[in-house]
Protein backbone atom coordinates (compact mmCIF):
# COMPACT_ATOMS: atom_id res chain seq x y z
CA UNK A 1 108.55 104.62 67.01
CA UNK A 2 111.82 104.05 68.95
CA UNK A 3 111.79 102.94 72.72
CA UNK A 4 113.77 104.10 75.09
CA UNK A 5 114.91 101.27 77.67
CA UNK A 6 116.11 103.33 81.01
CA UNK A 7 118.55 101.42 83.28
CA UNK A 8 117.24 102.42 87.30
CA UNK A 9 119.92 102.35 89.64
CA UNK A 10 118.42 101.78 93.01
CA UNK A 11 119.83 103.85 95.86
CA UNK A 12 123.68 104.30 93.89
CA UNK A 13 126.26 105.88 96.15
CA UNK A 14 124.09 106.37 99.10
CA UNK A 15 126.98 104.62 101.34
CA UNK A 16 128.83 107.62 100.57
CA UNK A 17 125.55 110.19 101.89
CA UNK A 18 126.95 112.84 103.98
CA UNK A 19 124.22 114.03 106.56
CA UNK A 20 126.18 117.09 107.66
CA UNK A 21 125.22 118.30 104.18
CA UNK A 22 122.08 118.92 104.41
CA UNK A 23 121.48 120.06 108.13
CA UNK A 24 120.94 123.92 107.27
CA UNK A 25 117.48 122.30 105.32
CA UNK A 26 115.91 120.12 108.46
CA UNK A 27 114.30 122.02 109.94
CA UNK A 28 113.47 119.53 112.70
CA UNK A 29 117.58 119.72 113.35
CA UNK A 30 116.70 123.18 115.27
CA UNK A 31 115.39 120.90 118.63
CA UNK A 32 118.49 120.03 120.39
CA UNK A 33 118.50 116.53 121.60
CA UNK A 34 115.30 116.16 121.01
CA UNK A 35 116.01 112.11 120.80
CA UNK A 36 117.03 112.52 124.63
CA UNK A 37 114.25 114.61 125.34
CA UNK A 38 110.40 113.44 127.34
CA UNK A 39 108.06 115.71 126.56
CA UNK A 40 105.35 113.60 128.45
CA UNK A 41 106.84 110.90 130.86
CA UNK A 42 108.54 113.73 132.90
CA UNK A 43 105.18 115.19 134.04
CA UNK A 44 103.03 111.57 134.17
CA UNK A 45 103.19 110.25 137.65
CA UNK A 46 100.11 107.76 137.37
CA UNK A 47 101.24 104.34 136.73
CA UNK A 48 100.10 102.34 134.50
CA UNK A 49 99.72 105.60 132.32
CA UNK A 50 103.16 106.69 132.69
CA UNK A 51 104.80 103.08 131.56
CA UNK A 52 102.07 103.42 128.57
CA UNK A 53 103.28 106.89 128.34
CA UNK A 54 106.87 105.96 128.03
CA UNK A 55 105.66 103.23 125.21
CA UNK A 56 104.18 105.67 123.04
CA UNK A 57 107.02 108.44 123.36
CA UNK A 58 109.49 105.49 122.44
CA UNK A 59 107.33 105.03 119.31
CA UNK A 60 107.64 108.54 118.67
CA UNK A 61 111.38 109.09 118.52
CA UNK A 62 111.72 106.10 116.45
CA UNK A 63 109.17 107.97 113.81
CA UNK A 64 111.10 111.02 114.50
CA UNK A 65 114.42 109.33 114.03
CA UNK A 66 112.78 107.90 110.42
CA UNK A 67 112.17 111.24 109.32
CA UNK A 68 115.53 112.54 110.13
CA UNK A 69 117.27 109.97 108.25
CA UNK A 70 115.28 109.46 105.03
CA UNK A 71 114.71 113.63 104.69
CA UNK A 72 118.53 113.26 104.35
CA UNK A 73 118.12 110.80 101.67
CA UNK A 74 115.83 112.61 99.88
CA UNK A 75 117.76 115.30 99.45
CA UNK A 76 120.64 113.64 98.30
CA UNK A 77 118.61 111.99 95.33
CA UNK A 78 116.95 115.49 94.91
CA UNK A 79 120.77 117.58 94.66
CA UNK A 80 121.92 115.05 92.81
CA UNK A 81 120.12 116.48 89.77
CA UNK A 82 115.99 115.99 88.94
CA UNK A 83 115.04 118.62 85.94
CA UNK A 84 111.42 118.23 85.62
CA UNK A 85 110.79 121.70 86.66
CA UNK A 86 109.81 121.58 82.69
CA UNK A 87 108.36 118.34 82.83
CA UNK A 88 106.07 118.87 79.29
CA UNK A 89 106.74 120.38 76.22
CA UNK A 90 104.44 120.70 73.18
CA UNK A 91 105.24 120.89 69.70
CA UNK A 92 104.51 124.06 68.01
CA UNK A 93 104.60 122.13 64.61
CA UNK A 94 102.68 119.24 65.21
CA UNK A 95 101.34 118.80 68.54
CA UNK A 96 102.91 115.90 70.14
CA UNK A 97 104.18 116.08 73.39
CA UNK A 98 107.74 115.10 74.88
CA UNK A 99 107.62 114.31 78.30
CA UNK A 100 111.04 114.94 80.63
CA UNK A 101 112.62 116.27 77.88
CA UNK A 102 115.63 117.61 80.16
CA UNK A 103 116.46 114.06 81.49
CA UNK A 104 119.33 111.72 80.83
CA UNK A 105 119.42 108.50 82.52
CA UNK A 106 121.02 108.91 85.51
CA UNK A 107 118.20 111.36 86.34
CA UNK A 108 115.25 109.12 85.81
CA UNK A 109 117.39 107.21 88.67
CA UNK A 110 117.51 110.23 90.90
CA UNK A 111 113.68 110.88 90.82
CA UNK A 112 113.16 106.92 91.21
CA UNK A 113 115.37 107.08 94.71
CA UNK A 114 113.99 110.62 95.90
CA UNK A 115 110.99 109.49 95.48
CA UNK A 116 111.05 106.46 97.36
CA UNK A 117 112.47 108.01 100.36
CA UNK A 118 109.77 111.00 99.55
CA UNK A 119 106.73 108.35 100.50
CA UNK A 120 108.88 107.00 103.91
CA UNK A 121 109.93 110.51 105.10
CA UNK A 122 106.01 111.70 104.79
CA UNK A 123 104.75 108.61 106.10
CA UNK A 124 106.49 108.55 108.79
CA UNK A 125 105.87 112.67 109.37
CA UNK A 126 102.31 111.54 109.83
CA UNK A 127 102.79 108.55 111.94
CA UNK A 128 104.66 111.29 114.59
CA UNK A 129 101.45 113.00 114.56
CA UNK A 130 99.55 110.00 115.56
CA UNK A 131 101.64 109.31 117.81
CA UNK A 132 101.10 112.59 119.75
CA UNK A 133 97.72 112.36 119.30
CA UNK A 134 97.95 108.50 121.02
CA UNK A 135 99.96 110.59 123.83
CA UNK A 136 97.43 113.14 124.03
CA UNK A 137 94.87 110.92 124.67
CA UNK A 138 97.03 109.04 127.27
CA UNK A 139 98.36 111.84 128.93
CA UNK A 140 95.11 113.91 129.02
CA UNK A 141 92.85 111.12 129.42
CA UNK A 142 90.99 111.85 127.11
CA UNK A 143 87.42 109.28 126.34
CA UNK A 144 86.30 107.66 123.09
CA UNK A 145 82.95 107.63 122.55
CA UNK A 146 82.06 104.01 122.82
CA UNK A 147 78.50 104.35 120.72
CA UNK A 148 80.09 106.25 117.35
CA UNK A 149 82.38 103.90 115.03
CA UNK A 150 84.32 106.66 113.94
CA UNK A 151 85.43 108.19 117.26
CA UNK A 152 89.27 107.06 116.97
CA UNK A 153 92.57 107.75 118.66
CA UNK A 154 94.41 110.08 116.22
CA UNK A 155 96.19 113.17 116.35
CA UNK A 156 92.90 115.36 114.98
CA UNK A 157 90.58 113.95 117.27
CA UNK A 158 93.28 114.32 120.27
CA UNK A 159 93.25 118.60 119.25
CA UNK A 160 89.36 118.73 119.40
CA UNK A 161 88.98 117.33 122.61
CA UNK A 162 91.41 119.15 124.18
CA UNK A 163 89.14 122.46 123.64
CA UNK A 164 87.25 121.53 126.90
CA UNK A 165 90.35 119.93 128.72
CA UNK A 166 93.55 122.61 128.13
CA UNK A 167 92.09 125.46 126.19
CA UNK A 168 95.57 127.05 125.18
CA UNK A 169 97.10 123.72 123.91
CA UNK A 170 94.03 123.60 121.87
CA UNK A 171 93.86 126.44 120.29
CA UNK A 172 97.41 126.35 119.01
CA UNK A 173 97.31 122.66 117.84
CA UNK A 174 94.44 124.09 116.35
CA UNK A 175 96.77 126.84 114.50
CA UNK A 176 99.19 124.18 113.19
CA UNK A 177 96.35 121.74 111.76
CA UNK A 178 94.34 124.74 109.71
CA UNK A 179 97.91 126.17 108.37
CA UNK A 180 98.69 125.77 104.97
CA UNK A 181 101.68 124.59 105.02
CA UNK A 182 100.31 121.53 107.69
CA UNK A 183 97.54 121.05 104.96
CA UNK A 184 100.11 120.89 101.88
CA UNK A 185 101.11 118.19 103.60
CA UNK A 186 98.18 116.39 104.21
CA UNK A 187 97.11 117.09 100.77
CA UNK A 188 100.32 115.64 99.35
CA UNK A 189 100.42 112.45 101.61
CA UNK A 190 96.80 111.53 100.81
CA UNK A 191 97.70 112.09 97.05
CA UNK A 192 100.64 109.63 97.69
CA UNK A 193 98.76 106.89 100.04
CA UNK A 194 95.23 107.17 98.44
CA UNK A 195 94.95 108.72 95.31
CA UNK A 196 97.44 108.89 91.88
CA UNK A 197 101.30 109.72 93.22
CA UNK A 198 102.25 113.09 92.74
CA UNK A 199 105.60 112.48 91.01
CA UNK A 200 104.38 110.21 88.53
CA UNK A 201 102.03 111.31 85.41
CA UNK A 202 98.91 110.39 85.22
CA UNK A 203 96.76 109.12 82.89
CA UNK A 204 95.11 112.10 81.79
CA UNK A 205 91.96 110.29 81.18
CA UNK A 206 88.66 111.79 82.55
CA UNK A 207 85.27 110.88 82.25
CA UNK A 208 82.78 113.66 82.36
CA UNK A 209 79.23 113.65 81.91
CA UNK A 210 79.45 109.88 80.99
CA UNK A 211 82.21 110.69 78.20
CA UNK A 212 85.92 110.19 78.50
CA UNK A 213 88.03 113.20 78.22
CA UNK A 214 92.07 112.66 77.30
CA UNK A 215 93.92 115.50 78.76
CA UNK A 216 97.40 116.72 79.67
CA UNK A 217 98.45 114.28 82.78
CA UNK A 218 99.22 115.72 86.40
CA UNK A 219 102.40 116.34 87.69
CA UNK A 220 103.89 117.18 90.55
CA UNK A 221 108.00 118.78 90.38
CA UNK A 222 110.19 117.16 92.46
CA UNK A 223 111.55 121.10 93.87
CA UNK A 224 107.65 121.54 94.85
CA UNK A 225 107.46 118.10 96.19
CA UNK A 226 110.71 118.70 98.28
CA UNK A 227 109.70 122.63 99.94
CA UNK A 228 106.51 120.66 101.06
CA UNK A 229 108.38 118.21 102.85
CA UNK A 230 110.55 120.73 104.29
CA UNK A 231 107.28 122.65 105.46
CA UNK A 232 105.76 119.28 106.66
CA UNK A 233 108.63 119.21 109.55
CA UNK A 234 108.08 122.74 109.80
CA UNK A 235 104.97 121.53 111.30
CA UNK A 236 106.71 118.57 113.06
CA UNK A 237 108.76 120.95 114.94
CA UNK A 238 106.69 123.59 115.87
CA UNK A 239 104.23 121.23 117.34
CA UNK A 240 106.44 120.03 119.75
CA UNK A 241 107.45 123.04 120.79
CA UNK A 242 104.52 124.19 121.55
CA UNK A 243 104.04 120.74 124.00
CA UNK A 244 106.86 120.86 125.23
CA UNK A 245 105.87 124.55 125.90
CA UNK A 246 101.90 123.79 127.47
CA UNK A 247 102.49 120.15 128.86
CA UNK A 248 102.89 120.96 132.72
């Protein structure tokens, strides 16, 4: 059996990135200044809340900042050339199975950098979520519920109890968190933070009924991968809109 040593290069050429390349793809690049932009401070005139306020915005356009940046980077590694949209190919002769058989090197170096700006750009989506959940709560004023342990500040818990507090922001939170293209994300940052990455195989083993099962592995393509991320800041920006929209 031969082995094949692959030489990574770790982010090559991305001093050269141009960011004006990819801009038609963001679509978070639709909210003018948004960087410039208070969706909360302007309309808090309680201190301390509106110097905590102005904290946790701050936090947010640094997330939101993040994203921008590293979805650029992404992209780069992903146009630069990643063909595992055949990622698997079985021998009708004998069986065996050839993994990335359309790679050369240099693309096993591509996936390796998309990739690792794949796991900061979603992330950091999610940490913009919190964050508007930690400015719902603040804003709002909203209560944790001192006797349950899992009563937390987070951007789910900041959407339910907003149902008795500002119905209309509610119920189109709501919207965004039960879309699928909200959950695609979720499902694909959980794979990534908690369970096997998506852009790596997997072992294929199983154990069922007590017995271990060898199977095909999972894998996620790197296009599929990248249209989730794009429809993850779909979700980015139409949730602020809609606060900038109900946050009077």
């Amino acid at each position: 059996m031969s082995i094949q040593v692959i030489h990574i290069k770790k982010f090559e050429g991305i001093e050269k990135v141009d960011f004006s390349k990819y801009e038609e793809e963001n679509p978070l690049l639709d909210l003018p200044d948004y960087n410039h932009k208070n969706i909360f401070i302007g309309k808090a005139n309680k201190s301390p809340i509106m110097y905590d306020i102005h904290h946790w915005e701050s936090i947010l356009r640094y997330h939101y900042t993040s994203v921008l940046t590293n979805f650029t980077y992404a992209m780069h590694y992903f146009y630069k050339g990643i063909p595992d949209d055949e990622w698997m190919v079985i021998s009708e002769l004998d069986g065996s199975v050839e993994y990335f058989p359309h790679f050369k090197e240099e693309h096993y170096s591509n996936l390796h950098n998309f990739c690792h700006f794949i796991d900061v750009v979603f992330l950091k989506a999610f940490s913009i979520f919190e964050a508007i959940g930690h400015l719902l709560y603040k804003f709002f004023e909203l209560k944790l519920n001192d006797k349950d342990r899992r009563d937390k500040v987070s951007f789910r818990s900041a959407v339910t109890k907003l149902k008795t507090v500002n119905q209309p922001l509610y119920e189109e939170l709501m919207k965004i968190i039960k879309s699928p293209k909200y959950n695609r994300g979720v499902n694909l940052r959980n794979q990534i933070t908690h369970n096997h990455p998506p852009y790596t195989l997997s072992s294929g083993v199983n154990v069922i009924n007590g017995e271990t099962v060898y199977s095909i592995p999972d894998y996620t393509s790197s296009k599929k991968i990248k249209n989730t991320m794009v429809e993850l800041l779909e979700s980015i920006k139409i949730t602020l809109n809609v606060l900038e929209k109900n946050i009077k």
